[in-house]
Each structure stands twice: as structure tokens, then as C-alpha cells.
Protein backbone atom coordinates (compact mmCIF):
# COMPACT_ATOMS: atom_id res chain seq x y z
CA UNK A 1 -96.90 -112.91 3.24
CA UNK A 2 -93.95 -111.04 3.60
CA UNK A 3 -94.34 -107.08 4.62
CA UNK A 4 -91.96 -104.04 3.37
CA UNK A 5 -90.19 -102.61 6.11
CA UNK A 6 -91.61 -98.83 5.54
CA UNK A 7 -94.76 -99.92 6.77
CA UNK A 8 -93.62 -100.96 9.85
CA UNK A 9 -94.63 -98.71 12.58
CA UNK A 10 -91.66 -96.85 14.26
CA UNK A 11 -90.28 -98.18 17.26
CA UNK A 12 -90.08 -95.99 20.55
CA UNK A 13 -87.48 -96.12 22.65
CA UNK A 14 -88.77 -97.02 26.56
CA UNK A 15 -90.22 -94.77 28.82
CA UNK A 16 -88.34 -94.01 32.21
CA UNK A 17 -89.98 -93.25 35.09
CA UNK A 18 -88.57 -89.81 36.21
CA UNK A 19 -89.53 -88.51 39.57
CA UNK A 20 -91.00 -85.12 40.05
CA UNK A 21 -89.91 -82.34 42.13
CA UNK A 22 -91.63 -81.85 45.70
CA UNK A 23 -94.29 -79.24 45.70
CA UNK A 24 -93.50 -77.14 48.48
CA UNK A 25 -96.36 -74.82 49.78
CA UNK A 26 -96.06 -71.23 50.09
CA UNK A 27 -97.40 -69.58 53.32
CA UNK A 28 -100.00 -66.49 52.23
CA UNK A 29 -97.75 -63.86 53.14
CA UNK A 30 -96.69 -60.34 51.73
CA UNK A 31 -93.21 -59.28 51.96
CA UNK A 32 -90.94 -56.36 51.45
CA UNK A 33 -87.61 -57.13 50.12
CA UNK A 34 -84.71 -54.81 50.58
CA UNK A 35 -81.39 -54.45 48.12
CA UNK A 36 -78.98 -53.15 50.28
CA UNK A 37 -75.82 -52.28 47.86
CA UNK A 38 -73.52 -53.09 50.88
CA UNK A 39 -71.52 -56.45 52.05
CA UNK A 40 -73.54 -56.73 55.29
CA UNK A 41 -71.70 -58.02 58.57
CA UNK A 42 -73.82 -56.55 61.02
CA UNK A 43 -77.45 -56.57 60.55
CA UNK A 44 -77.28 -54.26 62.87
CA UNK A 45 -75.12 -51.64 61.54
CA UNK A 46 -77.14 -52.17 58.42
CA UNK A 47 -80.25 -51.46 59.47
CA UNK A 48 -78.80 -48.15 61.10
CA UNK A 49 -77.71 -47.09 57.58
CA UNK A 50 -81.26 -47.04 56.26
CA UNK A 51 -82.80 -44.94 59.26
CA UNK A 52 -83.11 -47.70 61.86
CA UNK A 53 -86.04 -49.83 62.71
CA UNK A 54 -88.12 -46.82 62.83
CA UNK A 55 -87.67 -46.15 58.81
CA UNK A 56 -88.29 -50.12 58.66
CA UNK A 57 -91.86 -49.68 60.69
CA UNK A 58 -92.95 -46.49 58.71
CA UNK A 59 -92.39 -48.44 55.24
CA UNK A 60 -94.14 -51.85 56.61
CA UNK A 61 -96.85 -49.20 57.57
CA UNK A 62 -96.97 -47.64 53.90
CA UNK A 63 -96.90 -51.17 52.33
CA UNK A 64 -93.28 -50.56 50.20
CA UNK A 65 -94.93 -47.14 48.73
CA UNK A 66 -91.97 -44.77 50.75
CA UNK A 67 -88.32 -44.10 50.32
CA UNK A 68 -85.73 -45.01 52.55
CA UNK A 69 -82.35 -42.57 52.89
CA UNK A 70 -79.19 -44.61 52.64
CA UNK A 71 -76.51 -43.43 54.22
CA UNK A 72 -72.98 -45.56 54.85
CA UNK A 73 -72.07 -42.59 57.74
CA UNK A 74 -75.40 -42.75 59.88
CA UNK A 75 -73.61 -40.48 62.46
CA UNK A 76 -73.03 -37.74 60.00
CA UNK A 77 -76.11 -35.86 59.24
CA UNK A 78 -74.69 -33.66 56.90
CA UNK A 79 -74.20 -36.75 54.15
CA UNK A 80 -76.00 -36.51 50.93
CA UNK A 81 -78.23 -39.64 51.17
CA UNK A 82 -78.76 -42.27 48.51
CA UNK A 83 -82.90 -42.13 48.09
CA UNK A 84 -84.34 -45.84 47.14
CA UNK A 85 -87.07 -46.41 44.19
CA UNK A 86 -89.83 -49.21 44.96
CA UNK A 87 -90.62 -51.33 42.42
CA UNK A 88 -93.52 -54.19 41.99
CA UNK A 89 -91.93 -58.17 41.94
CA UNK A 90 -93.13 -61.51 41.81
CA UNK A 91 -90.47 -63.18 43.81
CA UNK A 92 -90.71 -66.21 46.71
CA UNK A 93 -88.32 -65.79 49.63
CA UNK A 94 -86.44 -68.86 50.65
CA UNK A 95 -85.15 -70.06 53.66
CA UNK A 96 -82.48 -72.74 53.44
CA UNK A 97 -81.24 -74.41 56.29
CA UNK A 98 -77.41 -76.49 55.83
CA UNK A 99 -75.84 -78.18 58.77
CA UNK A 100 -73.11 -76.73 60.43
CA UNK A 101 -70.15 -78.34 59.63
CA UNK A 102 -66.65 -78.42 61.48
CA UNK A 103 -63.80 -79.43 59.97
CA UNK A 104 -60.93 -81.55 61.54
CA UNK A 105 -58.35 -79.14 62.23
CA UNK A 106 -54.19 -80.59 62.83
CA UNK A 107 -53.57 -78.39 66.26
CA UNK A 108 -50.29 -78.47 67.51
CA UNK A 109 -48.74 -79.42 70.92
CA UNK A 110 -50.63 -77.01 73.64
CA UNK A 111 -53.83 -75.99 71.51
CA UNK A 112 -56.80 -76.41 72.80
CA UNK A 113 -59.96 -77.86 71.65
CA UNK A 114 -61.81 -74.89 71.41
CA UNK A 115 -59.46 -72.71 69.10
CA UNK A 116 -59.58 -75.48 66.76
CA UNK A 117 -63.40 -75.21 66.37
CA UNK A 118 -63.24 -71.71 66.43
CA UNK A 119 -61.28 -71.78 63.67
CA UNK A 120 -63.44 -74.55 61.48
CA UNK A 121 -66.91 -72.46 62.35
CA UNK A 122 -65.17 -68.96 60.78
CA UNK A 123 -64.00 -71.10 57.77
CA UNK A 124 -67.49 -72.64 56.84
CA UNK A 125 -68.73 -69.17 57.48
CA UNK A 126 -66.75 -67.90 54.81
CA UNK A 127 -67.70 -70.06 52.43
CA UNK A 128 -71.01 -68.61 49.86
CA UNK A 129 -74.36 -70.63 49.81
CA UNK A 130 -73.72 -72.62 46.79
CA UNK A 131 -70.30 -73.62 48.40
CA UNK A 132 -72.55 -74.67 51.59
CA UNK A 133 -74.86 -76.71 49.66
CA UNK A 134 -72.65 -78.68 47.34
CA UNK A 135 -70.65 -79.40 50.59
CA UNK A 136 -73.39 -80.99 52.30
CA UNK A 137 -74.08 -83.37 49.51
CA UNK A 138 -77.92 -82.63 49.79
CA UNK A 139 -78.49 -82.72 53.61
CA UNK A 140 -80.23 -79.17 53.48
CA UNK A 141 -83.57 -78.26 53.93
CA UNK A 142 -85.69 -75.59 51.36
CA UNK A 143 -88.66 -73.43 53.48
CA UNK A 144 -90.33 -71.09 51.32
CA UNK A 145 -91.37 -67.80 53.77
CA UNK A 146 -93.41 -65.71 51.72
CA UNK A 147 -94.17 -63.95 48.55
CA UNK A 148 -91.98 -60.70 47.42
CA UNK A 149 -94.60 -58.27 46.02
CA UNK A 150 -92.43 -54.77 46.29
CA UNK A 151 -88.99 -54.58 46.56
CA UNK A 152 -86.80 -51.41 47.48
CA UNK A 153 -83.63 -50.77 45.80
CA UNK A 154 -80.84 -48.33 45.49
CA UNK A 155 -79.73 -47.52 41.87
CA UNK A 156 -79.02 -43.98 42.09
CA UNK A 157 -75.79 -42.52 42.07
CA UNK A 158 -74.17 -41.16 45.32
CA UNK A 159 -73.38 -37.58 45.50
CA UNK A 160 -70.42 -36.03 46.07
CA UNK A 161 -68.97 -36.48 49.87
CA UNK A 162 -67.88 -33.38 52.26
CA UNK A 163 -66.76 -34.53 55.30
CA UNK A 164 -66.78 -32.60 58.02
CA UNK A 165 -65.73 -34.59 60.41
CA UNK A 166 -62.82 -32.04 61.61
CA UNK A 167 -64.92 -28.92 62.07
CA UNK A 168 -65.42 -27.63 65.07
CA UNK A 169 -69.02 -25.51 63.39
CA UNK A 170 -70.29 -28.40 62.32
CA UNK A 171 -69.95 -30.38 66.04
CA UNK A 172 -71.50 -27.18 67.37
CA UNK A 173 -74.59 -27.65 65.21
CA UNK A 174 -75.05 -30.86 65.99
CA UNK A 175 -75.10 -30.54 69.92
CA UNK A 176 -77.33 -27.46 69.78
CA UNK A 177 -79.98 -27.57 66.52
CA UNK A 178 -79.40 -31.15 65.28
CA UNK A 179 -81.28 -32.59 68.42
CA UNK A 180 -84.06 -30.42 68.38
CA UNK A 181 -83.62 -29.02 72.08
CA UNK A 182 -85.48 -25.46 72.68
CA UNK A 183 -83.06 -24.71 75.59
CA UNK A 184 -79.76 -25.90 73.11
CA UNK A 185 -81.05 -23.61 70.37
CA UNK A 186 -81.49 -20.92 72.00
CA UNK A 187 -77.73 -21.34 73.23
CA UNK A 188 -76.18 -21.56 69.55
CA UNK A 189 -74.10 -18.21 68.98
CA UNK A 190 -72.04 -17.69 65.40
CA UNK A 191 -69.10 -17.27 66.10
CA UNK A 192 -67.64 -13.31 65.15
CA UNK A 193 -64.17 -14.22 64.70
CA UNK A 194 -62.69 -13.83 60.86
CA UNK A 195 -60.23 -15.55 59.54
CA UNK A 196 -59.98 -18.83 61.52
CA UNK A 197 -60.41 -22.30 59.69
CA UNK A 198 -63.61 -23.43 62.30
CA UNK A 199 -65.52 -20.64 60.53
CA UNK A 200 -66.39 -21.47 57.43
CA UNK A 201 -69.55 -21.67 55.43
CA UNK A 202 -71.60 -24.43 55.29
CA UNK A 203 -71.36 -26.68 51.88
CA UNK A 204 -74.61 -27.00 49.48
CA UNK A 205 -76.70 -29.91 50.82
CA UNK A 206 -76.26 -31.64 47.28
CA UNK A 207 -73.18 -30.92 45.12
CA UNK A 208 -74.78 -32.49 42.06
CA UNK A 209 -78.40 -32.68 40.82
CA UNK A 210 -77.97 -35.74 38.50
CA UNK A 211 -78.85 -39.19 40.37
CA UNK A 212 -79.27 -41.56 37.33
CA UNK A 213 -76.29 -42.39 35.47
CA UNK A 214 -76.51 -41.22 31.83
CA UNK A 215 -76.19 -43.42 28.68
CA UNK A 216 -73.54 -41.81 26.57
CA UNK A 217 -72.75 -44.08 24.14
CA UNK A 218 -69.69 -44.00 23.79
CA UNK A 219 -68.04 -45.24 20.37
CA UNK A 220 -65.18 -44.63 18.86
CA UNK A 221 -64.97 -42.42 15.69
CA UNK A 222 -65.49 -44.10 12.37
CA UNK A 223 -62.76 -42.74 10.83
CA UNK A 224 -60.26 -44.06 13.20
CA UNK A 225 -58.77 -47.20 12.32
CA UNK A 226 -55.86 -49.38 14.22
CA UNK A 227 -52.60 -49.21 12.56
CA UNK A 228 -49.41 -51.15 13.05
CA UNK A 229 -46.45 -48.96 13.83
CA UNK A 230 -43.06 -49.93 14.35
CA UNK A 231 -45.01 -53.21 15.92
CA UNK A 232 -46.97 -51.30 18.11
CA UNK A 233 -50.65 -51.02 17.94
CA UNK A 234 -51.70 -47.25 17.01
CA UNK A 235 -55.08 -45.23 16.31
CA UNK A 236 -54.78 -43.34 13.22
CA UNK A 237 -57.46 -40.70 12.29
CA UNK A 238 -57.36 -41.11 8.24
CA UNK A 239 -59.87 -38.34 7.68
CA UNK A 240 -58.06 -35.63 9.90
CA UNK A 241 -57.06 -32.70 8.06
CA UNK A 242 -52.97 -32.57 7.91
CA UNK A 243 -51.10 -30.51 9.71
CA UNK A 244 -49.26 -27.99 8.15
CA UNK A 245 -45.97 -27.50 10.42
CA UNK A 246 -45.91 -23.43 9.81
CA UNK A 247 -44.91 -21.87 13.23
CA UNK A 248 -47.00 -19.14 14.56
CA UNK A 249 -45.60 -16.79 16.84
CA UNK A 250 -47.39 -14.08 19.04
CA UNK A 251 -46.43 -10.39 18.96
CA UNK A 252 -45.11 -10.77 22.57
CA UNK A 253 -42.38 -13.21 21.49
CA UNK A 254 -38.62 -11.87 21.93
CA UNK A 255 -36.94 -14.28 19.36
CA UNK A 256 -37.67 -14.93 15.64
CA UNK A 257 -37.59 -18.25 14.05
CA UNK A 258 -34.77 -17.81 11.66
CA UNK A 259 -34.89 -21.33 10.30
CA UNK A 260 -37.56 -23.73 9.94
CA UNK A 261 -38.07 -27.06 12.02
CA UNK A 262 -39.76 -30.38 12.27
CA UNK A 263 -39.96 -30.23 8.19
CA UNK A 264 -38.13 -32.71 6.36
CA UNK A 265 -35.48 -31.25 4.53
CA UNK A 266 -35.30 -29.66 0.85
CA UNK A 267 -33.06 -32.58 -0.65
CA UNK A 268 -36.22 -35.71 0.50
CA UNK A 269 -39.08 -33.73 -1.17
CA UNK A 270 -40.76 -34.72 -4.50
CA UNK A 271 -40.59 -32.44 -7.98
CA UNK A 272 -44.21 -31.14 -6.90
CA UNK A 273 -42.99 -29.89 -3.35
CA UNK A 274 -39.48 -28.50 -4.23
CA UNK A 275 -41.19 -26.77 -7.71
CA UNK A 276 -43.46 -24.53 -4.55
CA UNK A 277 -40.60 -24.06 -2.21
CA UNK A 278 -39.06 -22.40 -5.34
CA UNK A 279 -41.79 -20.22 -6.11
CA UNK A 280 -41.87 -18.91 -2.60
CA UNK A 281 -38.84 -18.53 -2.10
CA UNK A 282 -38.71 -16.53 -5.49
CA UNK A 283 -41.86 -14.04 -4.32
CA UNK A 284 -40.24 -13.70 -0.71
CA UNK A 285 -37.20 -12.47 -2.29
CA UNK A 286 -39.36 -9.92 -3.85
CA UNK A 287 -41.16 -9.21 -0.72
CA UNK A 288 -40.46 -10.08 2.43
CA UNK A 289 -44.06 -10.34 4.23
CA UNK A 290 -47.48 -11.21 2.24
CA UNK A 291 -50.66 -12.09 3.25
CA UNK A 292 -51.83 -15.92 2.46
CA UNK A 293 -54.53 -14.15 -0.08
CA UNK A 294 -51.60 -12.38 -2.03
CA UNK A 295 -49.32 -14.82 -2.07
CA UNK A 296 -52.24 -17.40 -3.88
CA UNK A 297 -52.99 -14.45 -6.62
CA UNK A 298 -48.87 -14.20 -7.88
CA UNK A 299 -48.93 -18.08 -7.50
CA UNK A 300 -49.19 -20.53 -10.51
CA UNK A 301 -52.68 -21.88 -10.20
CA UNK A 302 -51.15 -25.24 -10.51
CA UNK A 303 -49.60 -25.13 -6.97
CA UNK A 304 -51.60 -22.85 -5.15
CA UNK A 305 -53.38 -26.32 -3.20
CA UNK A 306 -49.51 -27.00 -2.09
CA UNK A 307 -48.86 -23.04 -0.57
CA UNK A 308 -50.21 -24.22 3.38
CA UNK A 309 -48.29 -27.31 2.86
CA UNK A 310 -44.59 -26.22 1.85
CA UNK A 311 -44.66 -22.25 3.56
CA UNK A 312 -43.12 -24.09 6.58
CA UNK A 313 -39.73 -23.92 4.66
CA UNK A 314 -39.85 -20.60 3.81
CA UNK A 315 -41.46 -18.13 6.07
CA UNK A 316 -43.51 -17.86 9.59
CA UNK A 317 -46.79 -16.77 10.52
CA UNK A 318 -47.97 -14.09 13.10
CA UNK A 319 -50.87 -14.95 15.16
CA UNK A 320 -51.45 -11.50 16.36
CA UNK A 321 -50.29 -7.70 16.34
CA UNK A 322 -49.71 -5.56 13.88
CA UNK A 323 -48.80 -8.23 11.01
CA UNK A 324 -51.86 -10.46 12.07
CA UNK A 325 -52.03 -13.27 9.59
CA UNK A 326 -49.28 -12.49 7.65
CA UNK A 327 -46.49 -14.61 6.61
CA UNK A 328 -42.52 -13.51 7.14
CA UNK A 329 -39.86 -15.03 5.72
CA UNK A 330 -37.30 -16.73 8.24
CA UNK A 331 -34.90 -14.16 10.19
CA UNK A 332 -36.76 -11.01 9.61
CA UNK A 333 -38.51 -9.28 12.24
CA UNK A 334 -40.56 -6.30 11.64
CA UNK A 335 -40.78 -4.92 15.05
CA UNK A 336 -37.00 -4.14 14.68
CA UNK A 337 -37.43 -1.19 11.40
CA UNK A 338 -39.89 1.13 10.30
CA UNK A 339 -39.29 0.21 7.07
CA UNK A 340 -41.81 -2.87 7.38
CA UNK A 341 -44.40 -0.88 8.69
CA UNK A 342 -46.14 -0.92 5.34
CA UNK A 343 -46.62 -4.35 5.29
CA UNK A 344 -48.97 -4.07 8.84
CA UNK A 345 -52.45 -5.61 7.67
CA UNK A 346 -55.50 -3.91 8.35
CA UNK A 347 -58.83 -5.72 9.02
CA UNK A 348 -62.55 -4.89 7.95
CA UNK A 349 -65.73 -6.84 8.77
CA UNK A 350 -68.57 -6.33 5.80
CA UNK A 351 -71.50 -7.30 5.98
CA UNK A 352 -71.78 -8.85 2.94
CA UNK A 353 -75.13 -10.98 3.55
CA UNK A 354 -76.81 -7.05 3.56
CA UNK A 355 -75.74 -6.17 0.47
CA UNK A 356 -76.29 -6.66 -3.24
CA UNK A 357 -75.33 -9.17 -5.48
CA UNK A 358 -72.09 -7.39 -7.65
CA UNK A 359 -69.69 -5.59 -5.06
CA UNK A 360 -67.30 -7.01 -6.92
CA UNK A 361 -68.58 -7.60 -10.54
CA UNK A 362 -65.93 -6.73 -13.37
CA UNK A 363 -63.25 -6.64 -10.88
CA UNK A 364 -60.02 -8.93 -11.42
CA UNK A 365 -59.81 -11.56 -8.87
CA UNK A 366 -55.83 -11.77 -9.22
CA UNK A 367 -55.85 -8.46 -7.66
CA UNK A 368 -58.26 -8.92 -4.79
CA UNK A 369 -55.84 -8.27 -2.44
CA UNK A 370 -55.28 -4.71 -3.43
CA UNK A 371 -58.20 -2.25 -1.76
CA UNK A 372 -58.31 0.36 -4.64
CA UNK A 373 -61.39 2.29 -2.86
CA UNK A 374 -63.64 1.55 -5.58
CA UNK A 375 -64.41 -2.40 -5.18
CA UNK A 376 -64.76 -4.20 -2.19
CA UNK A 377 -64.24 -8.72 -2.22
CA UNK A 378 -67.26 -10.49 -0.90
CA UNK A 379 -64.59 -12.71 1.49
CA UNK A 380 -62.04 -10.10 1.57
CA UNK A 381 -61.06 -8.55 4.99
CA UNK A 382 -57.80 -8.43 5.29
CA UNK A 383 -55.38 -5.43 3.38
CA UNK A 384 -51.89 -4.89 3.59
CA UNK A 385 -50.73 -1.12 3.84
CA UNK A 386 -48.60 -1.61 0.76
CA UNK A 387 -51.89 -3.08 -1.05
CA UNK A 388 -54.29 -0.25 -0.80
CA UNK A 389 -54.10 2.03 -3.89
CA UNK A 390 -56.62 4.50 -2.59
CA UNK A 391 -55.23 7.98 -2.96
CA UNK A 392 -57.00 9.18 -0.05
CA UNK A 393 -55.66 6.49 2.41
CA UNK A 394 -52.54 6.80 0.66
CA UNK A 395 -51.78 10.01 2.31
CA UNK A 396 -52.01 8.78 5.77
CA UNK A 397 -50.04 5.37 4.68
CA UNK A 398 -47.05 7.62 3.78
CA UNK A 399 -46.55 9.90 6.57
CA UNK A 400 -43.14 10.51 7.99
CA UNK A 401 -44.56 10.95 11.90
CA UNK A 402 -43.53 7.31 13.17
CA UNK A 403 -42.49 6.07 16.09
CA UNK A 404 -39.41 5.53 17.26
CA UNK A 405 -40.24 2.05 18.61
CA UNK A 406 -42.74 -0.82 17.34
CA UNK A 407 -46.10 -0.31 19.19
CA UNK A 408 -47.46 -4.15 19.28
CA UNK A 409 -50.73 -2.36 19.12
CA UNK A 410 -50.10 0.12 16.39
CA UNK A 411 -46.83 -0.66 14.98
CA UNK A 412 -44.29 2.44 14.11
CA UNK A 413 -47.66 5.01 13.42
CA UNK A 414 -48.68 7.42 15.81
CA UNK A 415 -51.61 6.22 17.66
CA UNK A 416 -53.56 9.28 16.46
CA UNK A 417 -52.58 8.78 12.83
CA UNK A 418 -53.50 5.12 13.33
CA UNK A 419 -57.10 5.81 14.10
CA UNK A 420 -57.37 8.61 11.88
CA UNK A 421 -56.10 5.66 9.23
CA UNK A 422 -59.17 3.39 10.35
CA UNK A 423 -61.58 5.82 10.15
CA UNK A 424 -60.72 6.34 6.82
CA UNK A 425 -60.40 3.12 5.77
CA UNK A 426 -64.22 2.82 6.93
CA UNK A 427 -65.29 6.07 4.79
CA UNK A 428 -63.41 4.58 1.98
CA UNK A 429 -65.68 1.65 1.90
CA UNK A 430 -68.86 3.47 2.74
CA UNK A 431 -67.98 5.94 -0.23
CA UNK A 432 -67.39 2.25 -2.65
CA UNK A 433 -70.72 1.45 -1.52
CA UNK A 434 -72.49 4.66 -1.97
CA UNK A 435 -71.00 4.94 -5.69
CA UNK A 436 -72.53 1.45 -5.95
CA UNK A 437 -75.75 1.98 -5.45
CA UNK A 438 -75.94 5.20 -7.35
């Protein structure tokens, strides 16, 4: 009777005999293992840089629960040491033994024997364990030691360096209270000359108090974004806020700008940009310096977003002096006439988050640049001489006792008259807000 072939069992491919690895015993003993963050050549000069064999027999004797001191200048005892953490392991400690090898070396006429296998011993000691063991196509022998149960390491960072090598103080110290020695100590004088370069203080024992490295994450900002320019790779911040171009010039500056610079010229703008160059150009005819504030309430409402953007081709700012925050149109500077005195700006600081809800209810924002002395702007602190109406201020405004020269701290007003003018700017407002709350 003939069978379908899905009942069939499945076949199995044949079983190879693999051999298994040897079991190699492990002895039943503890061990301390030590991650020195050195290249060691000399076990010798290594063990010096961790305090010597004595350090070694005190943390044997404390079973891994001490700290060693690293220190790559063992000589110097005025290093900053590098303090080691112990931690709990699981680890086995090897011991592999390779044959020495020597390599066949082509001497030359004269050279002895001896050079030659001089020579082949340094090269196979050069070469790193899994060099050794592939070399000796398996003719090395595994011992396991011990088991690892704490090992010391050195992860923190190493503090900043002084040496002091070259001073003559720090020699002294270490012949006379370094050691110890009753007799040396009582021998160590300081020295009462001044001025001479073996005299100096001592530096802190540790510079810095930070030993673990901290995780900053750095990342760059979101909103930069790689750009090709002119074929070269670029970072481009697309949500910066751009840059206006308006100079600013301090009140100690001798020259003017008279033109303006690094704008692109009147003929490559839009309609949009040349319609505001226009309009400024128009009110600075008018007047020749303005605060930002006054210029936005004579400007269409259309264009007063574009004002910060296209003032760079018509007038400068000053950062400080008399006409803080005010902008002048190119060529004129007021320090050189009294004349502009009147267009000095005067500064107040209210404290509007004491106050009341309508300072300025009823009052025409178009003319919130103009102090009248009987309503006071919320964000308002900076008037114009020419812009207060007061009558009372107005008196002091139009004096004829000026200067003779600008004052960078006063301008052309007498520096009595100028404080007489703040102090009754300030009464000003304090009448407003008496009438206010009336």
C-alpha cells in the first residue's frame, strides 16, 4: 500500500560529535585586582605611583575596602592625587604562558650573534597578547590563579597640576617638615625678604572640587539646520530673530556716521521697503531726532512692523548720553549745537504693577509719547524734552542758562537746572497720580 509523503516522519540531518572544552579548575583564592590607568613598563615605578608596597599591604590588610592615592609624580608631594573607588566583581584571573619566540634575523658582515637575538626578544615583546597567541598557533598554556572579588579603579578626574619643581620654598619644606624630623622642624625659618620670586605663597591643595566628570548633554539646537552655501556646508539658525543693521554709537564717540553701511542699497529694495524709507525720510525732514515710540505713533500703521528693519538707511541710534535711545538722522550730531538740546530724552521708572488699573484710560495712544502732566503710559518711560507739554516743566525746558559745551552727562543745561528738571519731572507724575486717585 502506497503511503503519502506528509506522513513521513522528517528526516534529521546526522549528529557530529563535537568535543567539549577542558574544565580547568580554579584554585580557592581571593584576589584584589588593580586598574592602573597607566601603560606600565616598570612594575616597579608603578607600584611607587600608588604609595609603594606599603599602600599594597594596608589594602590586602583591609580586604579592597581602602583607597589608594595615585600619583604619576611620586616624588612631588605637593600633587593633587587621583583617589581610587572599590567596587565588588566576579572575575577569574588568568595566567597564560606562550613560548618565547626568536625570530631569524639577516645580520650583516661583523654582527654578532647576540645583537641579533637581542633584537628578535624586544620585537616579540612588542607584540600584544592576542598577537602572541595567534603566533604560536596554539602552543600556549591557560592557568587560572584565582577569583577577582573587589577590584580598585581610578575614574576620577585629575586635578589641576602646580608644579613646583623650581621653587626654592617648596625644596625647603620638603627637607625640613616633609620628613617629619623634630630637629629639621625646628630649623625651618620663613624667609623675611619681599619681593623675590622663592617667596611666594603656597597654592590651594586642590584647585577644583569636582572629581566626576559631568553629563552635559550636549545637542545641538533644534532650530539649527545645515545649509548649503556657495557649496560649503553651513549652520543656519532659522528661528533667530534678524538683525536689524542700525548702528549704535556711544556718547564718547568723536565721529558721526553720516551715511549708512552694510545695507543694500535704495535701488534693490521691494515696493514695501522703499514705501518706509520714504516715510522716514519724510518725518526726519520734519525732525531731525525721535524716539522709536514717536516715530511708530506719526507712522502708517501699515508699516510700523518694517520701522527696525529699514531705519538703517535713514538715521542712527545712541546707546547712551543725553539722546539715549533716540534715533538721528545721518550727519547730524547734537553734541555740536544747543539747538538740539530739546530733543535730550528723559527717563522715568513707574511702578506700574502698584498701581490701578486706568493710568491711562481715555487717553489717545497716538500721542503717548507726549508727557502732558496729567496721564502717565503703563510702558512709557522714555520723554523727549520737545514732547512734554506740562506747563510747569515747560519753564525749566526753555531756559536760556546753557552751556557753552555739550555735557555727555547733562547735555547744554546747567547741571543745577538739570536736576532741578528731574525733580520736577518726578512731582509732575506724583501730582498725575494724586489727581488720580482723588
Amino acid at each position: 500500500m502506497a503511503t503519502s509523503s506528509l506522513n513521513r516522519p522528517p528526516s534529521h540531518p546526522p549528529v557530529t560529535h563535537i568535543p567539549s572544552a577542558p574544565w580547568i579548575p580554579i584554585p580557592d583564592k581571593r584576589l584584589i585586582c588593580i586598574e592602573h590607568p597607566g601603560s606600565i613598563q616598570s612594575l616597579e615605578k608603578g607600584i611607587a605611583t600608588i604609595g609603594g608596597q606599603e599602600a599594597l599591604n594596608k589594602l590586602a590588610a583591609a580586604n579592597g575596602n581602602m583607597a589608594l592615592h595615585l600619583r604619576f609624580r611620586p616624588e612631588d608631594p605637593m600633587q593633587p592625587p587621583i583617589e581610587s573607588r572599590s567596587v565588588p566583581s566576579n572575575n577569574v584571573l588568568l595566567k597564560v604562558t606562550v613560548p618565547k619566540r626568536r625570530k631569524k634575523i639577516k645580520r650583516s658582515a661583523g654582527e654578532s650573534d647576540q645583537i641579533s637575538k637581542q633584537d628578535g626578544s624586544t620585537a616579540w615583546a612588542r607584540k600584544t597578547l592576542p598577537e602572541k597567541l595567534k603566533a604560536s598557533k596554539g602552543k600556549y598554556k591557560v592557568e587560572a590563579i584565582g577569583t577577582i572579588d573587589k577590584t580598585v579603579r581610578f575614574r576620577d578626574m585629575a586635578n589641576f597640576q602646580w608644579n613646583s619643581s623650581r621653587s626654592g620654598f617648596i625644596a625647603k619644606m620638603k627637607d625640613t617638615l616633609i620628613d617629619g624630623d623634630y630637629e629639621a622642624i625646628r630649623r625651618f625659618e620663613l624667609s623675611q625678604d619681599r619681593g623675590k620670586p622663592d617667596t611666594e605663597i603656597l597654592p590651594p591643595p586642590m584647585f577644583s572640587n569636582t572629581v566626576i566628570p559631568h553629563t552635559y548633554y550636549y545637542r545641538q539646537n533644534p532650530a539649527v539646520k545645515r545649509a548649503l552655501i556657495d557649496g560649503k556646508t553651513a549652520l543656519l539658525n532659522f528661528q533667530a530673530a534678524p538683525k536689524t543693521l542700525t548702528p549704535m554709537v556711544h556718547i564718547s564717540i568723536i565721529e558721526i556716521p553720516t551715511k549708512p553701511s552694510d545695507v543694500p542699497p535704495y535701488e534693490r529694495l521691494d515696493s514695501l521697503h522703499k514705501e518706509c524709507v520714504d516715510e522716514l525720510r519724510a518725518l526726519f525732514e520734519k525732525r531731525p531726532i525721535w524716539t522709536r515710540r514717536a516715530l511708530y505713533n506719526n507712522f502708517p500703521k501699515r508699516l510700523q512692523t518694517m520701522v527696525r528693519f529699514t531705519m538703517a538707511h535713514v538715521a542712527y541710534m545712541w546707546r547712551a548720553g543725553p539722546w539715549r535711545d533716540t534715533c538721528v538722522i545721518y550727519g547730524v550730531d547734537p553734541r555740536r549745537n544747543p539747538k538740539y538740546r530739546k530733543y535730550q530724552s528723559v527717563f522715568f521708572q513707574i511702578e506700574t504693577h502698584k498701581s490701578r488699573m486706568s493710568y491711562s484710560v481715555g487717553h489717545n495712544q497716538d500721542n503717548s509719547h507726549i508727557f502732558d502732566g496729567q496721564h502717565l503710559i503703563r510702558d512709557g518711560r522714555c520723554f523727549q524734552l520737545c514732547d512734554i507739554t506740562d506747563p510747569l516743566l515747560q519753564q525749566l525746558i526753555n531756559t536760556e542758562n546753557l552751556r557753552k559745551t555739550c555735557d555727555v552727562s547733562v547735555d547744554f543745561l546747567d547741571h543745577l537746572l538739570a536736576f532741578t528738571l528731574i525733580h520736577g519731572s518726578i512731582a509732575s507724575r506724583r501730582l498725575v497720580s494724586r489727581k488720580h486717585y482723588l
